[in-house]
Protein backbone atom coordinates (compact mmCIF):
# COMPACT_ATOMS: atom_id res chain seq x y z
CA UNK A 1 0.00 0.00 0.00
CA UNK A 2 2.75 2.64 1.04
CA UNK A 3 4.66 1.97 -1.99
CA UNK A 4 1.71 2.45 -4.49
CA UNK A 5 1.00 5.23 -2.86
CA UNK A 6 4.57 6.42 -3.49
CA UNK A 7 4.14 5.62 -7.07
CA UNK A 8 0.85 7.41 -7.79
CA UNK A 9 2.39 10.51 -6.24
CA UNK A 10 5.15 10.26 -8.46
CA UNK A 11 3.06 9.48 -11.52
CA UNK A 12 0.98 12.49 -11.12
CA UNK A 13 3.95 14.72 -10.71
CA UNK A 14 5.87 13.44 -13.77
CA UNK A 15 2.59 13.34 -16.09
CA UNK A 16 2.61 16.71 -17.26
CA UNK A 17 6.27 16.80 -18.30
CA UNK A 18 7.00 13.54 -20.17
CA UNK A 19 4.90 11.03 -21.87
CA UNK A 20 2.45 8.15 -21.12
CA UNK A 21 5.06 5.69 -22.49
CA UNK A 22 7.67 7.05 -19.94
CA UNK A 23 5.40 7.05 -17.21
CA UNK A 24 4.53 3.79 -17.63
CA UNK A 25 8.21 2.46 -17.16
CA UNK A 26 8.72 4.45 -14.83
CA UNK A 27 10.00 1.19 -11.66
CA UNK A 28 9.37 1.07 -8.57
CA UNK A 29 12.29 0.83 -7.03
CA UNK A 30 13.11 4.76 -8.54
CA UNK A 31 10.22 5.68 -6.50
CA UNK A 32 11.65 4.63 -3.15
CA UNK A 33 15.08 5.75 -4.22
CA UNK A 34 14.00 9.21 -4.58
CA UNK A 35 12.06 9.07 -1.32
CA UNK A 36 14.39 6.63 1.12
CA UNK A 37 16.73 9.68 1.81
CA UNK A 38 14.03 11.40 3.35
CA UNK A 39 12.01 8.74 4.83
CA UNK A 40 15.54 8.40 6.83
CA UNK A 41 15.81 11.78 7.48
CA UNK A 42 12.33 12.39 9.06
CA UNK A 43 11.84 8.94 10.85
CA UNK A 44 10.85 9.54 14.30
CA UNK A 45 10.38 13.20 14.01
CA UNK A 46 7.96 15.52 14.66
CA UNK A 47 5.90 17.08 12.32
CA UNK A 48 2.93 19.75 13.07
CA UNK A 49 0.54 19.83 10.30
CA UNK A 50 -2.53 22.87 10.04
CA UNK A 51 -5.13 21.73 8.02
CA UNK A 52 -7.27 24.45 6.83
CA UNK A 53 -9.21 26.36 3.61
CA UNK A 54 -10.58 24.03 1.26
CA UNK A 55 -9.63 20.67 2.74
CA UNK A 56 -11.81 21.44 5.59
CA UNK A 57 -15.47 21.67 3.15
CA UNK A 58 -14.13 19.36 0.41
CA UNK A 59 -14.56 15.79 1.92
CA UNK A 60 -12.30 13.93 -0.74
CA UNK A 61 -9.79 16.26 -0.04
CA UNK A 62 -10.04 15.91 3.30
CA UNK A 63 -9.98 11.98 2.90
CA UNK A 64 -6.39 12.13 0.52
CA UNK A 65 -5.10 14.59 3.35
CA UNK A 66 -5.53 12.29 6.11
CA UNK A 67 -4.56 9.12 4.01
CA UNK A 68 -1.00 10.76 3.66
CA UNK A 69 -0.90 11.33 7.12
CA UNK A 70 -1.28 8.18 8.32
CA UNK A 71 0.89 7.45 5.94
CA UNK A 72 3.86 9.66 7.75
CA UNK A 73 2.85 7.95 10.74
CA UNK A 74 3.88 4.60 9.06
CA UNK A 75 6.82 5.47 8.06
CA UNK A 76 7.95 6.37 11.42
CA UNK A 77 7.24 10.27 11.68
CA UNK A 78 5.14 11.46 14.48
CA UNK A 79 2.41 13.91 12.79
CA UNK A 80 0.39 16.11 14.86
CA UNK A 81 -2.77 17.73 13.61
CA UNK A 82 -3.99 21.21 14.58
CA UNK A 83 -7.04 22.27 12.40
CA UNK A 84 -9.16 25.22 11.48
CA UNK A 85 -12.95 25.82 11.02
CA UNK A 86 -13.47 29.89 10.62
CA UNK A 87 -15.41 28.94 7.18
CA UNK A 88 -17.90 26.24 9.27
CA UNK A 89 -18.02 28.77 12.16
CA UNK A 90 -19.78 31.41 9.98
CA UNK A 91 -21.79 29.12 8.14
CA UNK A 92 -23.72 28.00 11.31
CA UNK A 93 -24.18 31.14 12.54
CA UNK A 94 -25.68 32.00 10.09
CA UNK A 95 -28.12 28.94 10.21
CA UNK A 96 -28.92 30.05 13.43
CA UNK A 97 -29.37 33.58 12.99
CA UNK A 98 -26.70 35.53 13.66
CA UNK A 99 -24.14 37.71 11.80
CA UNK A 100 -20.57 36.99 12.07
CA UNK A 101 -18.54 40.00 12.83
CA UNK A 102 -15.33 41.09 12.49
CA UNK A 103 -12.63 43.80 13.42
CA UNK A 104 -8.78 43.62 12.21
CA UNK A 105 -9.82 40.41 10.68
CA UNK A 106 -10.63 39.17 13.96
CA UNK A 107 -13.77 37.32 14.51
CA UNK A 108 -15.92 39.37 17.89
CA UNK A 109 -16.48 36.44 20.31
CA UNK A 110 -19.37 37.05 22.59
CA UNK A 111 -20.56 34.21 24.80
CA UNK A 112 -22.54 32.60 22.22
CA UNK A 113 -20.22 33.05 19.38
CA UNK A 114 -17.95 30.99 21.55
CA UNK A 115 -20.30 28.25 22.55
CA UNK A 116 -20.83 28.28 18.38
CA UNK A 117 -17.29 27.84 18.20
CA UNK A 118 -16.99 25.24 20.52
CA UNK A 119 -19.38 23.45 19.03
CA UNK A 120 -18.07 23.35 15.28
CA UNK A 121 -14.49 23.02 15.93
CA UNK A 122 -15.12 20.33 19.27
CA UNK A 123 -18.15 18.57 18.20
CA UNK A 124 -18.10 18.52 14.49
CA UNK A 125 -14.81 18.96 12.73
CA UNK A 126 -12.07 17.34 15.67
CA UNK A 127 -14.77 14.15 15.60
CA UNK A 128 -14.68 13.95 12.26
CA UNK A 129 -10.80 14.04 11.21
CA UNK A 130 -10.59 11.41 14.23
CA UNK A 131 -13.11 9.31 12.64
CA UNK A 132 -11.27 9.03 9.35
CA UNK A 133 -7.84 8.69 10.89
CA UNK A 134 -10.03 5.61 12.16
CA UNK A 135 -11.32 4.39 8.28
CA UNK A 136 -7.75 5.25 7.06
CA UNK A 137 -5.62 2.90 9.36
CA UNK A 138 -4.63 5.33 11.89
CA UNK A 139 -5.34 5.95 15.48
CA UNK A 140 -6.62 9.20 16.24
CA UNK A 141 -7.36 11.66 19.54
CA UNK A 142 -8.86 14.65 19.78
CA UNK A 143 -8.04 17.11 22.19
CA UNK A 144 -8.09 21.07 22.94
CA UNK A 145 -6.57 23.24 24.91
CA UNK A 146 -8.44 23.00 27.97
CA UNK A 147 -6.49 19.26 27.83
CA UNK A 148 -3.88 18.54 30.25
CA UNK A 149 -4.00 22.83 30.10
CA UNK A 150 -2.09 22.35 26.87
CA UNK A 151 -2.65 25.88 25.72
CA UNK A 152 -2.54 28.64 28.03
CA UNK A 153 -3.81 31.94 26.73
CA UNK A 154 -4.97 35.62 27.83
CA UNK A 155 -7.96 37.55 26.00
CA UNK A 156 -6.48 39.32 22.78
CA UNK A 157 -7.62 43.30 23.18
CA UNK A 158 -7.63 45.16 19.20
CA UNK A 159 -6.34 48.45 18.80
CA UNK A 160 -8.02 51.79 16.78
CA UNK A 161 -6.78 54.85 16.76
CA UNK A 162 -9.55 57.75 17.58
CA UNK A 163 -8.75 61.45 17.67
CA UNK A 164 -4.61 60.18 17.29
CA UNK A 165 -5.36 58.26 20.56
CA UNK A 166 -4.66 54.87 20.87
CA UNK A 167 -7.36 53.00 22.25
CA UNK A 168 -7.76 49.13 23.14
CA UNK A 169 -11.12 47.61 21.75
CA UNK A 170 -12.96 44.38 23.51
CA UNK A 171 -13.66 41.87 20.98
CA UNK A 172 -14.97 38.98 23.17
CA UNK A 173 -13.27 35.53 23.66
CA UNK A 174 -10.42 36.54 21.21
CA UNK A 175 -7.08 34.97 22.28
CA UNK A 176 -3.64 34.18 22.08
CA UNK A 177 -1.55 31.38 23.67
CA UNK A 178 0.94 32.16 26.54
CA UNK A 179 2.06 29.22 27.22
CA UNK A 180 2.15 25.51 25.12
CA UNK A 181 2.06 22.60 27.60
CA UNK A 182 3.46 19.69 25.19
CA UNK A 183 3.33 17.25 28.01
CA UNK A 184 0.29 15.32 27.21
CA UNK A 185 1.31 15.70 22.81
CA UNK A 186 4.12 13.42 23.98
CA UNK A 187 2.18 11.18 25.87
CA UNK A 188 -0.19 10.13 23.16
CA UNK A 189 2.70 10.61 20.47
CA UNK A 190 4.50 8.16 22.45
CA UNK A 191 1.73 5.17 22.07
CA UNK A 192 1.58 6.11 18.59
CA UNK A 193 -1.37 8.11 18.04
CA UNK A 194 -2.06 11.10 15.83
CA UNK A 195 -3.54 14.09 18.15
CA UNK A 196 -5.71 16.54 16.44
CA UNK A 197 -6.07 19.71 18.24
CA UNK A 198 -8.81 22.30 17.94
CA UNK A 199 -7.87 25.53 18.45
CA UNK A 200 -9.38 26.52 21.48
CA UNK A 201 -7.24 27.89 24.31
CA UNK A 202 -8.10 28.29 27.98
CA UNK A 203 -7.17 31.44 30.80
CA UNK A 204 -6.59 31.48 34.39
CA UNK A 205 -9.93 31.13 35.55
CA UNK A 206 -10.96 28.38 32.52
CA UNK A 207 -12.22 30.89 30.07
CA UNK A 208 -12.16 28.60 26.64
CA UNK A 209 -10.47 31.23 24.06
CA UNK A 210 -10.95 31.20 20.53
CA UNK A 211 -7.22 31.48 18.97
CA UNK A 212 -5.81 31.73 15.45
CA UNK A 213 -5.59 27.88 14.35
CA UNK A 214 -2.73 29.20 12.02
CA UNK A 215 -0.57 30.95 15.07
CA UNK A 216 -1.12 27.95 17.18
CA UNK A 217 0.16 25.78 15.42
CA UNK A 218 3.52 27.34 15.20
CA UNK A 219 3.47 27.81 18.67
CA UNK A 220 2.95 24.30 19.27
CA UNK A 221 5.52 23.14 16.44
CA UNK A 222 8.08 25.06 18.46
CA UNK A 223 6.95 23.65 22.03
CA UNK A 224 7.52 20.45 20.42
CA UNK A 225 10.47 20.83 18.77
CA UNK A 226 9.11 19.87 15.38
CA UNK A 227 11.34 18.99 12.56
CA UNK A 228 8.63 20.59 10.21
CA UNK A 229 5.41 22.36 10.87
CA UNK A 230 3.26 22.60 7.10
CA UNK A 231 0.88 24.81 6.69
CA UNK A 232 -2.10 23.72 4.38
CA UNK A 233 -4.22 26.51 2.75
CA UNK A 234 -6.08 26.56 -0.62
CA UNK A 235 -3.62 28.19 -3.13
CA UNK A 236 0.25 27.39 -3.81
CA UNK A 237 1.92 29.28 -1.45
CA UNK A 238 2.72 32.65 -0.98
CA UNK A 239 2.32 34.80 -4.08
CA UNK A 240 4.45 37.91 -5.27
CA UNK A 241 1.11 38.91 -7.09
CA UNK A 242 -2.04 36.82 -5.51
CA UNK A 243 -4.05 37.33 -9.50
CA UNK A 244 -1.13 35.27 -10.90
CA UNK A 245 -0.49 31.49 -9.73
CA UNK A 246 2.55 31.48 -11.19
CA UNK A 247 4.68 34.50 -9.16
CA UNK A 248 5.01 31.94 -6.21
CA UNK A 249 7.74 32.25 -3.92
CA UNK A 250 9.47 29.35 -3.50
CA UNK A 251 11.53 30.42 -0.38
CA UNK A 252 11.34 33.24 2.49
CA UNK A 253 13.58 34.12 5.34
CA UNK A 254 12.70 35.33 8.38
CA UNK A 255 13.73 38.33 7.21
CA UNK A 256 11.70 39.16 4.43
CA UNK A 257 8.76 38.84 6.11
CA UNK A 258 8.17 42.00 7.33
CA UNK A 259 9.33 43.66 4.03
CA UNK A 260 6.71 41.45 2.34
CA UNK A 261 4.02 42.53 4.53
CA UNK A 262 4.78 46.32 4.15
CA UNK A 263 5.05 46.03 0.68
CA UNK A 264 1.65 43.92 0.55
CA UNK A 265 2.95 40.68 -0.88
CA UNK A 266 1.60 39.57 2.63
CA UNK A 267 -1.63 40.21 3.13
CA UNK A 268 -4.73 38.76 4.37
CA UNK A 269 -5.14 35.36 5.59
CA UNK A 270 -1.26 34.94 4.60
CA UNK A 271 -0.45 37.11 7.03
CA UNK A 272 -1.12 34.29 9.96
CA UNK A 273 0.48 31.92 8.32
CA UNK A 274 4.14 33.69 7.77
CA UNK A 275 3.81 34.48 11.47
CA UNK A 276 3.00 30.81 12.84
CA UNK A 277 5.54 29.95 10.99
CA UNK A 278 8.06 32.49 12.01
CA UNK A 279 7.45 31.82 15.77
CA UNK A 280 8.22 27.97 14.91
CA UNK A 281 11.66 28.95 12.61
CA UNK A 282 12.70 31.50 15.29
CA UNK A 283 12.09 28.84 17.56
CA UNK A 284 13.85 25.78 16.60
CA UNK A 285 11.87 24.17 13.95
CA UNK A 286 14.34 23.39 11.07
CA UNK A 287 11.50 24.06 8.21
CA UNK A 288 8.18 25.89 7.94
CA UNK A 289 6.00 24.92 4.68
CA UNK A 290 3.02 26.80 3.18
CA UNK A 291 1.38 24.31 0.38
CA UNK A 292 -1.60 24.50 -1.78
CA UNK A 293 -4.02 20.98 0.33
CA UNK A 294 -6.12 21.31 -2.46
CA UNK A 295 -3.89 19.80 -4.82
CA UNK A 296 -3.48 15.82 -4.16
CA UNK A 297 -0.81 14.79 -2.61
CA UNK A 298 0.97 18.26 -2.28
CA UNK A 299 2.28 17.08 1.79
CA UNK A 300 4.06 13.59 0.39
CA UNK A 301 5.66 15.75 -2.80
CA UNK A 302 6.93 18.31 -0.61
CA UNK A 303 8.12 16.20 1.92
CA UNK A 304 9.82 13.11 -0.27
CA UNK A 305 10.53 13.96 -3.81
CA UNK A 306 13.53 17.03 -4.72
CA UNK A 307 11.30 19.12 -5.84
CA UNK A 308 9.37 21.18 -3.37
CA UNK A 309 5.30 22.70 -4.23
CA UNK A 310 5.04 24.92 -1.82
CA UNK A 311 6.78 28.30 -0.15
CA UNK A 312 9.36 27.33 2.37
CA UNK A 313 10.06 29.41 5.37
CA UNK A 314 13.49 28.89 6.79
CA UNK A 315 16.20 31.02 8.97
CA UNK A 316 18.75 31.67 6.01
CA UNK A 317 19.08 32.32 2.57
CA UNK A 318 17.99 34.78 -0.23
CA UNK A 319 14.74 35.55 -1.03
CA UNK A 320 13.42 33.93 -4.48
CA UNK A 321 11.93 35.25 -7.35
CA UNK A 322 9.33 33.87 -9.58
CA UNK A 323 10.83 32.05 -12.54
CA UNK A 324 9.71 33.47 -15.37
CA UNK A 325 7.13 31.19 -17.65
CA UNK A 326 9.16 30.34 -20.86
């Protein structure tokens, strides 16, 4: 099973540059080749994966995404899952009557926004990825951060500017994490399960918090020392110019990220992203990778084949242009 799996990923990346004929010959044995150096490399590490955008309403996506999970967690890496839902959040308040609302992109929280919240991301969306990690071979558990107090957090106060004064705004049960307790991630890690963690936070007095899922995630990549934490989203990485899928940027430094922002390149829901994953570059983790979950397979070809699909977020290096389309 692992090894056909190896070889469909391989056909579909090689089936736009060279013919059926060569496809077909193409041997097994090239497909672990290509993939045993990293296999080695990554075997019994950590990886922190955020599953988000379109693999979280497309249920065939969602099913490939968590077959290639599993699949890391048979080849001896240790995948931990830390998932989204702001799309599913909105869509039920709506079905029960009330507007979503926002401020700095930040969803307002009141008490029954939260409960919403709880709901979807506890109740509906955790349950569900557990449920296929089931159907796909894999043992899954589903926690939050009220677990084991795994994420410790404080409410998360906006800022506006009124009269050139700068004044804090309340925007409900808006958070951001203090604190990552990995003790109970190892724990379950350790009897070879895959954790899936909502992102939900809890305060001092055992306020649940709703927190970015993107942020998080770095945060708990670099609690855990993670080898990799991949971010999933539904386009191909980060984009010089977001109309045109081909000006992605293959690799960023921690440095260019603020540049990018100011000049725009960052923008949006990207911005999240490029900050979860500086807190988990700055902070240990060897590799952060933004990829495009949409497209099948994307995790396995960025993580065992030489040629990456994504933008890669790393320490060192010089930021890289777009090729241009010949």
């Amino acid at each position: 099973m692992l090894l056909l799996a190896f070889i469909k990923v391989l056909n579909d990346r090689f089936k736009n540059r060279f013919s059926d004929s060569y496809i077909m010959e193409l041997k097994r044995e090239n497909v672990l080749i290509e993939a045993l150096p990293y296999m080695q490399e990554f075997y019994d590490s950590i990886m922190v994966i955020k599953v988000g955008g379109n693999a979280m309403v497309s249920a065939q996506i969602m099913e490939d995404i968590i077959k290639d999970i599993v699949l890391l967690r048979y080849v001896g890496i240790k995948p931990v899952i830390v998932h989204g839902g702001g799309p599913e959040i909105t869509e039920k308040m709506e079905r029960m009557g009330k507007k979503a609302e926002f401020f700095q992109g930040l969803r307002i929280t009141d008490d029954e926004t939260m409960e919403i919240a709880r709901m979807v991301l506890v109740g509906n969306i955790n349950t569900k990825i557990v449920s296929l990690i089931g159907v796909c071979g894999g043992k899954g558990i589903g926690l939050t951060g009220h677990d084991g107090r795994m994420i410790l957090g404080h409410k998360q106060a906006a800022q506006i500017v009124i009269n050139g004064i700068e004044t804090e705004v309340d925007i409900g049960w808006v958070g951001e994490s203090e604190v990552i307790n990995p003790d109970i991630l190892h724990i379950v890690l350790k009897n070879g399960y895959i954790p899936v963690i909502s992102p939900i936070a809890v305060d001092a007095k055992g306020n649940a918090l709703n927190i970015n899922a993107d942020i998080v995630a770095g945060d708990i990549a670099a609690a855990l020392h993670a080898k990799k934490l991949i971010l999933m989203t539904d386009i191909s990485g980060l984009l010089r110019d977001i109309n045109d899928p081909n000006s992605r940027i293959s690799r960023v430094t921690l440095e260019d990220i603020d540049p990018l922002i100011a000049e725009g390149v960052i923008q949006g829901g990207m911005i999240p992203k490029l900050k979860g994953a500086a807190v988990a570059v700055k902070n240990g983790v060897e590799r952060a990778h933004i990829i495009n979950g949409s497209v099948s397979h994307s995790m396995l070809l960025e993580l065992f084949t030489d040629c990456g699909v994504g933008t890669m977020v790393c320490k060192l290096g010089k930021l890289e242009k777009p090729k241009e389309n010949k």
